[in-house]
Protein backbone atom coordinates (compact mmCIF):
# COMPACT_ATOMS: atom_id res chain seq x y z
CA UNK A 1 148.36 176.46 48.20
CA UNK A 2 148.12 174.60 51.42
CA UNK A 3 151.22 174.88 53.67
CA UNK A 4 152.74 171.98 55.21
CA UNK A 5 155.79 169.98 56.87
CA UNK A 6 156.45 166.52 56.55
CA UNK A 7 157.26 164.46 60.14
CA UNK A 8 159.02 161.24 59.38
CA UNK A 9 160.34 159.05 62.42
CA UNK A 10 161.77 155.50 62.82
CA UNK A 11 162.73 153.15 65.71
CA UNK A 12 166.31 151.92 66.60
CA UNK A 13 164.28 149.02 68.58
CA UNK A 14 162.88 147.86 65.11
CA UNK A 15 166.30 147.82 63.32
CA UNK A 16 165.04 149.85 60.70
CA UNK A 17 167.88 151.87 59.10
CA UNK A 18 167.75 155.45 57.39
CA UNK A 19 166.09 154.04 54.16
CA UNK A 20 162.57 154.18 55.98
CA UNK A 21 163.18 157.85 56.71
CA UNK A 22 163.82 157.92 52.60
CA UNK A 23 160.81 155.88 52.45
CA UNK A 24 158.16 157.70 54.60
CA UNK A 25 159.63 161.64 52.82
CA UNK A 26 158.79 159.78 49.49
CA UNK A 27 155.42 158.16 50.11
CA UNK A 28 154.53 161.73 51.89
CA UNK A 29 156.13 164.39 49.23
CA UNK A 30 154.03 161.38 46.58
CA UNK A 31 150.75 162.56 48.68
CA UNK A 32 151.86 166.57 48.87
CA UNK A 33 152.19 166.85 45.28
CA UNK A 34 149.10 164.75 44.54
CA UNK A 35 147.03 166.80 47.09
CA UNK A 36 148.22 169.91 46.71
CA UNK A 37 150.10 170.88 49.85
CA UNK A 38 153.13 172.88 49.48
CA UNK A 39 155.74 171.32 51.63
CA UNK A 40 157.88 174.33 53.53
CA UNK A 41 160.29 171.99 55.98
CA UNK A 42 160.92 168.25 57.19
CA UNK A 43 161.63 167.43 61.03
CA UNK A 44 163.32 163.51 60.94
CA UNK A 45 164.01 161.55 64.36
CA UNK A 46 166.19 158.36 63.66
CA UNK A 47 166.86 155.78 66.27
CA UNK A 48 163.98 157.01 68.35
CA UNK A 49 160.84 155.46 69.72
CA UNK A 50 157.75 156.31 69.26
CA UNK A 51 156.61 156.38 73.23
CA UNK A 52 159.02 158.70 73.50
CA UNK A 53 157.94 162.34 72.37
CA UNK A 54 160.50 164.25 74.95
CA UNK A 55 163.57 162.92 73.87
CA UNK A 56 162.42 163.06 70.10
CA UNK A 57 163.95 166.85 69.25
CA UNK A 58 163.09 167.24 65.59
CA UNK A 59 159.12 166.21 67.17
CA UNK A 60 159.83 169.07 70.10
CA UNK A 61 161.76 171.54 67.29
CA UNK A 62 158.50 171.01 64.81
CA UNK A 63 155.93 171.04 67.96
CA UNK A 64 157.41 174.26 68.41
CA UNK A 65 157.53 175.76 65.18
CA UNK A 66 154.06 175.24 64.62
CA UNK A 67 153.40 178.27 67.01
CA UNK A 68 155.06 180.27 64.45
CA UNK A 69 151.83 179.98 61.98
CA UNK A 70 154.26 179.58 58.78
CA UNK A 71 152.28 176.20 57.94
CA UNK A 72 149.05 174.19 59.02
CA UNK A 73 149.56 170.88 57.97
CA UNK A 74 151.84 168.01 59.47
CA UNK A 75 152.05 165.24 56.53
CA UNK A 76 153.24 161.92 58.50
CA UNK A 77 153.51 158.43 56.23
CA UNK A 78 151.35 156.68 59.49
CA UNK A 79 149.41 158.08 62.30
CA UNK A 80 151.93 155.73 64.62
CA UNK A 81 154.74 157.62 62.62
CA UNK A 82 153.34 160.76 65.12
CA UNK A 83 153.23 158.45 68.21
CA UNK A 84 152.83 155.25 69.60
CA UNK A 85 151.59 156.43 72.95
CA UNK A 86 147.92 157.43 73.61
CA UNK A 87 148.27 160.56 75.94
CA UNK A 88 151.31 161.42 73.95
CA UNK A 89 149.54 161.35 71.04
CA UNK A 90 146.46 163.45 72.15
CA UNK A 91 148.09 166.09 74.36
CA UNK A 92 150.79 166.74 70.91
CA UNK A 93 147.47 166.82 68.63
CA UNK A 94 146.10 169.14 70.91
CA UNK A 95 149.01 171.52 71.00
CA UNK A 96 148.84 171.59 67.27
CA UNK A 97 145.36 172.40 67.03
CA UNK A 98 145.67 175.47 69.26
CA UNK A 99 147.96 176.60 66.99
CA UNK A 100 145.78 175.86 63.87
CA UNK A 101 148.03 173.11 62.58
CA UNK A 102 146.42 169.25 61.71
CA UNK A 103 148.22 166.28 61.56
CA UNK A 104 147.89 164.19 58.56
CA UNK A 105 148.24 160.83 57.66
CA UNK A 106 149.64 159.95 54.07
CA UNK A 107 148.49 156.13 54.10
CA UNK A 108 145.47 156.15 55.82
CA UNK A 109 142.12 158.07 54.03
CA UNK A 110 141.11 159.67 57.29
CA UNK A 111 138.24 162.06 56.78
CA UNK A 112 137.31 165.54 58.86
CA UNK A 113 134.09 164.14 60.49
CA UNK A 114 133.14 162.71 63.44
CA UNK A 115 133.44 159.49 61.37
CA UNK A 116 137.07 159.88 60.44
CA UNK A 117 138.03 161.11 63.95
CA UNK A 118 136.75 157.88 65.33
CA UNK A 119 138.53 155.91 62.85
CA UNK A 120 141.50 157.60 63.71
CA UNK A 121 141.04 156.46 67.19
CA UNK A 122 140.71 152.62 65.84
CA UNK A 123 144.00 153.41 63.79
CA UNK A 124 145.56 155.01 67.08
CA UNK A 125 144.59 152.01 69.29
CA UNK A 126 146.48 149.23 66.72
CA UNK A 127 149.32 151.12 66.72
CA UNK A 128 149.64 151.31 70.47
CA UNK A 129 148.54 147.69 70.37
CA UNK A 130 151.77 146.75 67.54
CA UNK A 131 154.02 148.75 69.91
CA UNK A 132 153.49 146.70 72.60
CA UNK A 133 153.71 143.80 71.02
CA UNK A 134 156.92 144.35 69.14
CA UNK A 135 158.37 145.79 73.05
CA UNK A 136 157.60 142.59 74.11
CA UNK A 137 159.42 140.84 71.56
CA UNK A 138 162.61 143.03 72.43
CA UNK A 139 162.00 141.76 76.51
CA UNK A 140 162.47 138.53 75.56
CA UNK A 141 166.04 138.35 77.12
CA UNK A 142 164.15 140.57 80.40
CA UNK A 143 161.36 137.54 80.33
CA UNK A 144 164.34 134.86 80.15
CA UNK A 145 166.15 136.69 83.67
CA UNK A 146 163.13 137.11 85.44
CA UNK A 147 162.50 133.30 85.05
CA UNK A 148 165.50 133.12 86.89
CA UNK A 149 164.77 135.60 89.30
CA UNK A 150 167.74 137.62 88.20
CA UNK A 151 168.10 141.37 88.24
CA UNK A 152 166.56 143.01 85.40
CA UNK A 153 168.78 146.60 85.53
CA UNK A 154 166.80 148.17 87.55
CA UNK A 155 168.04 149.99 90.93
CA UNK A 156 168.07 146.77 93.08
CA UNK A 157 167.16 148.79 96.21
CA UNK A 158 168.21 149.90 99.55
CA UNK A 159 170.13 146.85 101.12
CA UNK A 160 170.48 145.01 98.08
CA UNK A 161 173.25 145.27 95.58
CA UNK A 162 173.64 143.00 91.98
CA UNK A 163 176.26 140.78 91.66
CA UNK A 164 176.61 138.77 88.47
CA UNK A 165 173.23 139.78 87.84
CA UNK A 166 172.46 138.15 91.20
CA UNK A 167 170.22 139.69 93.86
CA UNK A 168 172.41 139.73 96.97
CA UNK A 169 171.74 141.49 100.22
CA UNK A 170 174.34 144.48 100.90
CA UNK A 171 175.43 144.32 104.97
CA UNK A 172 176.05 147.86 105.04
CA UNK A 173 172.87 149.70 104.27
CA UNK A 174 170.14 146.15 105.07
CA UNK A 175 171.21 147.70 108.68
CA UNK A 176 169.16 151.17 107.91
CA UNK A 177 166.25 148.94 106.61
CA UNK A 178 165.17 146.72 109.00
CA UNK A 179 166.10 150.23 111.49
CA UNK A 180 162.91 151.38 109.69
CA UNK A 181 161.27 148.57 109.27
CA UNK A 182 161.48 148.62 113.39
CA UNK A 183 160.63 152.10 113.95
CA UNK A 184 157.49 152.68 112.02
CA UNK A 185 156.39 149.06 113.66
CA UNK A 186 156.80 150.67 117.41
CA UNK A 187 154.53 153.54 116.64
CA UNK A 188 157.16 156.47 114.77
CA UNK A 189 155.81 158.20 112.44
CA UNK A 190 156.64 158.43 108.65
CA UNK A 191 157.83 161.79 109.12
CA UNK A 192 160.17 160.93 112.45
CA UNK A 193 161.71 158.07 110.61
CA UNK A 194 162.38 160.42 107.61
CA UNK A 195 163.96 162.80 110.07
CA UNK A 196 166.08 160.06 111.98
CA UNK A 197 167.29 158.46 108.76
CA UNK A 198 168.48 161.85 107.58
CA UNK A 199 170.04 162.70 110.53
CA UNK A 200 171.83 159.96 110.64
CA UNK A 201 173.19 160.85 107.01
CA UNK A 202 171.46 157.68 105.48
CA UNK A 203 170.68 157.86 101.76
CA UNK A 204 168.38 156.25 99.68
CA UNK A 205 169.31 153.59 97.00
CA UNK A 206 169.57 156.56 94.57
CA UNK A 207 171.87 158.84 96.84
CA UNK A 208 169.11 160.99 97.55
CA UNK A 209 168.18 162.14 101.06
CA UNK A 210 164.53 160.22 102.33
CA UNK A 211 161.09 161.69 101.66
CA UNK A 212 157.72 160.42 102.82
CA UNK A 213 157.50 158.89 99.13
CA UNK A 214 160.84 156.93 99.10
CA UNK A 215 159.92 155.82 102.99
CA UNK A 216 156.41 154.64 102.00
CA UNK A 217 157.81 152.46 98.79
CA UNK A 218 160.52 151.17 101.24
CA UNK A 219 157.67 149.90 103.89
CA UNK A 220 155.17 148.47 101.07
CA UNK A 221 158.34 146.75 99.32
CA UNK A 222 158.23 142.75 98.92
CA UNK A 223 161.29 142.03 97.93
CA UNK A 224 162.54 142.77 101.89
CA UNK A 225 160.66 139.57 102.61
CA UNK A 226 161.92 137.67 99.23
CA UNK A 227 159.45 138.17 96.85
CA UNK A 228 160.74 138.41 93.59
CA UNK A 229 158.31 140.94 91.49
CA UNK A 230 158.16 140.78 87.73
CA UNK A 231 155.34 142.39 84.61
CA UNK A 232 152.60 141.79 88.20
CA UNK A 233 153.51 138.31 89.36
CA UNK A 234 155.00 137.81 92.45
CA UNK A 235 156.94 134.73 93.19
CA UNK A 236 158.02 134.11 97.30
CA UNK A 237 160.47 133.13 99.50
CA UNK A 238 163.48 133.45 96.21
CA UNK A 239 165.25 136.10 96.94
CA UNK A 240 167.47 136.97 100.16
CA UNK A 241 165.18 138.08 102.82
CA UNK A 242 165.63 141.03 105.05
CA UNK A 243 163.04 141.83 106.97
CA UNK A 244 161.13 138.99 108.76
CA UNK A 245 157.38 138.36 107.88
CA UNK A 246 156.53 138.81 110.95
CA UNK A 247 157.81 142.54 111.35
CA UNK A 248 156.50 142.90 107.32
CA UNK A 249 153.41 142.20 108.49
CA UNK A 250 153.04 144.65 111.14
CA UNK A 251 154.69 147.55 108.78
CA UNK A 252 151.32 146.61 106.67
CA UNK A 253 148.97 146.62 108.92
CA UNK A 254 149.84 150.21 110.19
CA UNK A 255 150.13 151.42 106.37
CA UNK A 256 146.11 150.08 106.37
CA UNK A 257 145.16 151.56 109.83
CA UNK A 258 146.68 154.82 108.74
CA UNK A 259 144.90 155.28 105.02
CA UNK A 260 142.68 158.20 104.80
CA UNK A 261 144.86 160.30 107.68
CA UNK A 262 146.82 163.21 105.96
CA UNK A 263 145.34 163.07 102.91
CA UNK A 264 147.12 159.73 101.97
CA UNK A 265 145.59 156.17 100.38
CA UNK A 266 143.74 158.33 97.61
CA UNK A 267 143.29 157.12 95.11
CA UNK A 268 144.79 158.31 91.34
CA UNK A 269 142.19 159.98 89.55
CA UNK A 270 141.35 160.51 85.75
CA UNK A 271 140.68 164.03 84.50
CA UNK A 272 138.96 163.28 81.37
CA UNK A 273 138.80 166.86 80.18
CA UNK A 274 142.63 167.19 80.13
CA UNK A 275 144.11 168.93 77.32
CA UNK A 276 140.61 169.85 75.99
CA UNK A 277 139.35 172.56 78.99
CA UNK A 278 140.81 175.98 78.44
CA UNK A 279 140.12 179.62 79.92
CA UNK A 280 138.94 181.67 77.68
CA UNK A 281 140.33 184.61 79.10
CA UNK A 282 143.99 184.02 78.43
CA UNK A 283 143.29 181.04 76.46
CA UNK A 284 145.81 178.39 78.71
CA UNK A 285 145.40 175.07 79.34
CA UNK A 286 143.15 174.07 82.65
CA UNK A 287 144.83 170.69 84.58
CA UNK A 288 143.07 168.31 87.24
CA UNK A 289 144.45 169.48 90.64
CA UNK A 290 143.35 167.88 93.96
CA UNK A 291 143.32 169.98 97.21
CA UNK A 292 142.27 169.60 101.12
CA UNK A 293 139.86 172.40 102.56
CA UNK A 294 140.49 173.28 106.25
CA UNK A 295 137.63 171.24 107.12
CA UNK A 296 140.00 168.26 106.14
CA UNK A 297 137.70 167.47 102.73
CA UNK A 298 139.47 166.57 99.71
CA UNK A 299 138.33 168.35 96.52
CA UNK A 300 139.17 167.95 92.70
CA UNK A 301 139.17 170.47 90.27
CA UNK A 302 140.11 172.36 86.89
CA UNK A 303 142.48 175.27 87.34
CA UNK A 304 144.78 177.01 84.71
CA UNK A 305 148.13 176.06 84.44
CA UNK A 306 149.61 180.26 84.16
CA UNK A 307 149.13 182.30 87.08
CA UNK A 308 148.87 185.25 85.21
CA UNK A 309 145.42 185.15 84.89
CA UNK A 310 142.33 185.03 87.61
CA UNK A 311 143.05 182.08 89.11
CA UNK A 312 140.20 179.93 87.77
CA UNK A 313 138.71 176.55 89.00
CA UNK A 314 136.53 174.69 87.88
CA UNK A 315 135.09 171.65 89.99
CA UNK A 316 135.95 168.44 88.34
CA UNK A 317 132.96 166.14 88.59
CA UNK A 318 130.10 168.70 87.98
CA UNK A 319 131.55 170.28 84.89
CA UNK A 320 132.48 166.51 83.60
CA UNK A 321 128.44 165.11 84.17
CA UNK A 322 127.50 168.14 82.80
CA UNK A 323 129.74 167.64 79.73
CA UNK A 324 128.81 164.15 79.42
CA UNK A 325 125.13 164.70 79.41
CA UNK A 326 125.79 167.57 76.68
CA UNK A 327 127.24 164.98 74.34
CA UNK A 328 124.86 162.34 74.61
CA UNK A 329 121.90 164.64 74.97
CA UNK A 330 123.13 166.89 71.81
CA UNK A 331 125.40 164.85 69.48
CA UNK A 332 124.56 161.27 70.63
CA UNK A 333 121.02 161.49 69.10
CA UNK A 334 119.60 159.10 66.93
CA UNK A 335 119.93 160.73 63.51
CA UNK A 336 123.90 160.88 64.08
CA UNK A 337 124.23 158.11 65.26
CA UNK A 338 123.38 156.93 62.04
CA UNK A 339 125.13 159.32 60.20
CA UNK A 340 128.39 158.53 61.82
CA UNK A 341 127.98 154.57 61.18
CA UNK A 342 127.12 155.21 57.50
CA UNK A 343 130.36 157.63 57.04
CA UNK A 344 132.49 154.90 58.92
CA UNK A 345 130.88 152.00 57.30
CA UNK A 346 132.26 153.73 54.15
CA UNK A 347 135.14 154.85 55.04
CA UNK A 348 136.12 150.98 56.03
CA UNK A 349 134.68 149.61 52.86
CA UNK A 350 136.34 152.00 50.59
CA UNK A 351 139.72 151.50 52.09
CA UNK A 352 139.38 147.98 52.43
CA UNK A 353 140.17 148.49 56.12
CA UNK A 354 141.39 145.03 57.59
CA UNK A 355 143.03 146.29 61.15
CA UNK A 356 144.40 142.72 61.76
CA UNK A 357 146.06 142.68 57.83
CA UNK A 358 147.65 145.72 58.42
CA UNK A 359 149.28 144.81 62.11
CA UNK A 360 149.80 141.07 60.38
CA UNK A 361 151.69 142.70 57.12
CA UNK A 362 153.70 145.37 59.06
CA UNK A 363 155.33 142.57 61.37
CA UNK A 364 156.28 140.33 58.24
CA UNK A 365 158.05 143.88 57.51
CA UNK A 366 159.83 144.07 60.63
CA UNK A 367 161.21 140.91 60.59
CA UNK A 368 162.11 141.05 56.72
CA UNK A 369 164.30 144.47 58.04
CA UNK A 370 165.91 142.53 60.47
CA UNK A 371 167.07 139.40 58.74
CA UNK A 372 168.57 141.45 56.43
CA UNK A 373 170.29 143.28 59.47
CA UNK A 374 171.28 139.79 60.91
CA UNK A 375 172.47 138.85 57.14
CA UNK A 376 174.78 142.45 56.75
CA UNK A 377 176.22 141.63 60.25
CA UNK A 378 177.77 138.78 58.93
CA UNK A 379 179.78 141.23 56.00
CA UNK A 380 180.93 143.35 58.53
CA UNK A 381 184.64 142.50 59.74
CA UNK A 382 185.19 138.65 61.37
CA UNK A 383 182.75 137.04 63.26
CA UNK A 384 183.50 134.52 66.06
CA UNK A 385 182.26 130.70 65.09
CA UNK A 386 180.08 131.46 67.68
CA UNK A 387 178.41 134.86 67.00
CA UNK A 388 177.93 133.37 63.18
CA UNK A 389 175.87 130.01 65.32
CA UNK A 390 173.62 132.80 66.72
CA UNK A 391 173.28 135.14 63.63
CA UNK A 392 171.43 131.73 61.99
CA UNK A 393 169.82 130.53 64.86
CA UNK A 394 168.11 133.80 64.85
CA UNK A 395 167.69 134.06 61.02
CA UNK A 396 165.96 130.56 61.30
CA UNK A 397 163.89 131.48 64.18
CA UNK A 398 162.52 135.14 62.10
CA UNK A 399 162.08 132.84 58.93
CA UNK A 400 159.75 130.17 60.88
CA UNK A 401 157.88 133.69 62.44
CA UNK A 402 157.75 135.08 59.29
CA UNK A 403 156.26 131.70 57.70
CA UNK A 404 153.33 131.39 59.82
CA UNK A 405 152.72 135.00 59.62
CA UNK A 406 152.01 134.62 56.14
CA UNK A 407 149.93 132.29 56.39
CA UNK A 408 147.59 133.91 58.57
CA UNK A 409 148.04 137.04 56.31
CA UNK A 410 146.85 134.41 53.43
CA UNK A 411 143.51 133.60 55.45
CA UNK A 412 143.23 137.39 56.74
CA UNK A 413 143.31 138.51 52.92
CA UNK A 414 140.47 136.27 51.84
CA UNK A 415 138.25 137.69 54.33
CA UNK A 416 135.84 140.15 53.93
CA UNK A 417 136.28 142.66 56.82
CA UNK A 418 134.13 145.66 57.68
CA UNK A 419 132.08 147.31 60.45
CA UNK A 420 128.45 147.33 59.03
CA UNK A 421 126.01 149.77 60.02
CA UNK A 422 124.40 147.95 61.96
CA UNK A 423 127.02 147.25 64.51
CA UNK A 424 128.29 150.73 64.13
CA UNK A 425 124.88 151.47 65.51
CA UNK A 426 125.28 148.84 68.04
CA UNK A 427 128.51 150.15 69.36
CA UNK A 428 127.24 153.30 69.58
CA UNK A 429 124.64 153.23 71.45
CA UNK A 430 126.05 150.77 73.75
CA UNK A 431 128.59 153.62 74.48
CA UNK A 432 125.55 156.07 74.82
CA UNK A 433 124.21 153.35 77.59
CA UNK A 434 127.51 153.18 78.96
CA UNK A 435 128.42 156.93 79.82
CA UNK A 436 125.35 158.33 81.92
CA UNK A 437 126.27 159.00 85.55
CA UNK A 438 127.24 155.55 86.78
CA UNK A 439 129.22 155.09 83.34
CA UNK A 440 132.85 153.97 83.36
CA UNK A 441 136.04 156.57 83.30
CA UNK A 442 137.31 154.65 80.10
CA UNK A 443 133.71 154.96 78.54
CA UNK A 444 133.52 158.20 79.46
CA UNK A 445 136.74 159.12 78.61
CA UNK A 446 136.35 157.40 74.78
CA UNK A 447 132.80 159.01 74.61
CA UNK A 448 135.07 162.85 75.33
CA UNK A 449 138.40 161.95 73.23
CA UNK A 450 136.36 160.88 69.88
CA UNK A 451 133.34 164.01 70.37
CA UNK A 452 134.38 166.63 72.11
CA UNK A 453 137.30 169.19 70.66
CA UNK A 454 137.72 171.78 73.39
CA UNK A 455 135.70 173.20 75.95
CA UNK A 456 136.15 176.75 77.19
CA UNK A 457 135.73 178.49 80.49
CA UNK A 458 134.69 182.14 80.76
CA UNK A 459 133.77 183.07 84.68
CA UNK A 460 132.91 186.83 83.92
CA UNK A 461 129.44 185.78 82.57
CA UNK A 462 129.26 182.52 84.19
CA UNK A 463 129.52 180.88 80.62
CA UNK A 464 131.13 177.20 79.72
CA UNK A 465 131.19 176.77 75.73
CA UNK A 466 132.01 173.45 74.44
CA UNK A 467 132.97 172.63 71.19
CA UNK A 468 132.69 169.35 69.00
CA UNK A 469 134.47 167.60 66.46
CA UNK A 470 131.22 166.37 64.33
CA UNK A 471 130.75 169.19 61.41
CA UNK A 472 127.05 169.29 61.21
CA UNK A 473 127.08 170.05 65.47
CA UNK A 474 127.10 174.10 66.35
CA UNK A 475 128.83 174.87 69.89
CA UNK A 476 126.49 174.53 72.89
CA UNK A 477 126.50 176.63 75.78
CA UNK A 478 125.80 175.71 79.40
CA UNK A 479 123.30 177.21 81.63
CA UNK A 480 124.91 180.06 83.81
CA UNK A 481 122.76 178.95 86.77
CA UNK A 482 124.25 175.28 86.59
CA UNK A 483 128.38 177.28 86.31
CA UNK A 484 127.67 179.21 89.27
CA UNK A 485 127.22 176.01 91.53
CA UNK A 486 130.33 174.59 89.63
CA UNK A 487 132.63 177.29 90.06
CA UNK A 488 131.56 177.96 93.91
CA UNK A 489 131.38 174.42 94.65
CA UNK A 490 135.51 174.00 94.35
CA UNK A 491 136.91 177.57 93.61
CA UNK A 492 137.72 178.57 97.30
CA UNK A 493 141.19 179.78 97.89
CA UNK A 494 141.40 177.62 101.37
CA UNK A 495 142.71 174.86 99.58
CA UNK A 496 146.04 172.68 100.86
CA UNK A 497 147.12 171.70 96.46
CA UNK A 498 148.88 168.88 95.84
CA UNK A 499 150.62 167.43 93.09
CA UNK A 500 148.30 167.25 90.07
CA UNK A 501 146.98 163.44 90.18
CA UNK A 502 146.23 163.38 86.76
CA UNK A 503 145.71 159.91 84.84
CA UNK A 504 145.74 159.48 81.30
């Protein structure tokens, strides 16, 4: 019998209570019996979000156990049970895999295929989608102070300090700022006003001593000049000002004039192969690194994340094209193209699959869960005239949500909603148009995530393997004369390494 564990998870933000853990063991020990997986241990987070896979520790204790190879199965009752947060999601996944285990969902028919794994993306993406949605819900009260221009929390910043939620300038350290506003404006550089500032004992609004980073966020920082910064919006001239715009100005200017010297003003890059590039030889994980040669040229490459091993890079760009044109060369052809379309086309038709029914229905749920919340406060001890006002100012407010959210779940139920073939196809091979060499990262990076399952590095012979996730596709090998020029291009040891720019 198949081995497996059941993962179960829900969100103190949602005021869910323990019942959906009872809930989601139910549904999934339903689906064990009726699929025949024996079910050797549960792992239960309550009160936890979903974004947050660090601080969940029956996720980290299950994560890992599944090195142990006592199961191969994780049963969860949704794929946004697992995680609500992309990269979470796939570098977890990936860990799993290595160790032979599979996550699976209990509600959702996902198949094995290339089909179900891009389904399973679509499934992925709504839940991300719901999550934000329901976090911006919660912000409401953030949204309400920031209208006001009102401190949100946060740290408020060197020279600033809150008072009554109220932005006010602190006298004793807006001294130090416009001291470095002043010095990096008459020609010191970022490193002498580090020094100065730390000689002089100053700390930073966290009580740490300065670095180049807390200096540069200090120079580039608005809110010296008033500007009140909130979710990308700027609004001027409403908070107190420190720094005139006059001396702002001239901070800025520098900051442009110097881009490019030192290796700063790079820009973040994406490693699209991250989490799915291994060396074969000791079988650990490769990570995007960038690096400056002694000629002053910045590079960016694979290398392994142990040091135990030889030391392997991997240019980042070359092996990525090359990659690239493997999948649409190999698996993007024509014939499964179509075969992937028909598969999803059925999967959607058989399941019914209405993405905006689901997100509609699960919402109606949250705010069912907390009326009733809202309703048991009430029970609970005496409550003040007016904290019984809000309790059914809120309860009316959820009933009038959860009205017109029927009714759209009324109109979304009498559609019919699928993906036909046809624009399967479409989508397809617009991706396939989409991904050559002048192709977007996120194209690219979709085109990888749904395809490709791992792809392995092996420098004795010169070889690069890559494996897929469609069934009917055998592992494809890349020329040894193209690795050579890969691995000399960006495998010297004169490298200056920074800190691993990687963007999910």
């Amino acid at each position: 019998m198949k081995k497996a564990v059941i993962y179960s998870r829900y969100s103190d933000g949602s005021k869910q209570t323990s019942q959906s853990i009872e809930g989601q063991l139910m549904v999934c020990r339903e689906f064990a019996n009726r699929e025949g997986y024996q079910i050797v241990d549960e792992y239960s987070d309550e009160k936890i979000s979903g974004r947050t896979a660090e601080k969940r520790t029956e996720f980290q204790r299950m994560i890992a156990d599944s090195a142990r190879g006592r199961w191969q199965y994780v049963i969860v009752y949704q794929l946004d049970r697992f995680s609500r947060d992309k990269y979470d999601n796939a570098h977890y996944k990936q860990k799993l895999s290595r160790n032979g285990v599979k996550v699976i969902s209990a509600r959702e028919c996902i198949s094995d295929d290339a089909s179900g794994i891009l389904l399973e993306m679509m499934l992925e993406g709504m839940a991300a989608y719901y999550s934000e949605e329901l976090s911006q819900k919660i912000q409401r009260g953030q949204e309400i102070n920031a209208s006001k221009y009102l401190s949100l929390g946060s740290n408020p910043g060197l020279g600033y300090k809150v008072v009554d939620k109220k932005i006010v300038i602190d006298e004793s350290s807006a001294y130090y700022v416009v001291k470095i506003f002043e010095l990096y404006a008459s020609g010191a550089t970022q490193k002498e006003v580090v020094d100065h500032m730390n000689s002089l004992g100053v700390k930073t609004s966290q009580g740490n001593k300065f670095s180049r980073t807390s200096l540069e966020h200090i120079l580039r920082n608005k809110r010296y000049i008033g500007t009140y910064s909130y979710k990308g919006e700027e609004t001027p001239n409403v908070l107190p000002q420190i720094v005139s715009h006059t001396l702002f100005d001239r901070v800025q200017k520098r900051l442009i004039d110097n881009i490019g010297s030192g290796g700063r003003g790079k820009a973040v890059e994406t490693y699209i192969l991250s989490g799915r590039i291994f060396c074969l030889h000791c079988m650990s994980n490769m990570v995007g690194y960038g690096g400056t040669g002694k000629k002053g040229k910045y590079y960016s490459y694979y290398k392994e994340k142990t040091t135990t091993c030889k030391s392997l890079k991997v240019a980042k760009q070359e092996i990525e094209d090359k990659v690239i044109d493997v999948v649409l060369d190999t698996v993007m052809t024509e014939d499964n193209q179509r075969i992937i379309a028909s598969e999803i086309s059925t999967l959607c038709e058989k399941e019914q699959f209405n993405p905006n029914l689901k997100r509609l229905q699960r919402l109606v749920k949250e705010l069912n869960t907390q009326k009733a919340n809202l309703l048991e406060s009430l029970k609970v001890g005496k409550a003040s005239a007016t904290a019984a006002n809000y309790v059914f100012s809120e309860i009316d407010r959820i009933d009038k949500e959860i009205s017109e959210l029927e009714y759209n779940i009324a109109v979304e139920a009498d559609k019919h909603y699928g993906l036909s073939e046809v624009d399967i196809m479409y989508f397809l091979s617009h991706l396939k148009k989409q991904c050559g060499d002048l192709g977007s990262i996120e194209n690219r990076k979709l085109l990888v995530n749904a395809l490709v399952n791992s792809v392995f590095v092996y420098d004795d012979d010169k070889k690069v393997t890559i494996i897929f996730n469609v069934s009917n596709q055998p592992p494809v090998q890349i020329d040894t004369a193209l690795i050579d020029d890969i691995i000399k291009h960006n495998a010297c040891s004169n490298t200056s390494e920074s800190v691993p720019p990687f963007a999910p």
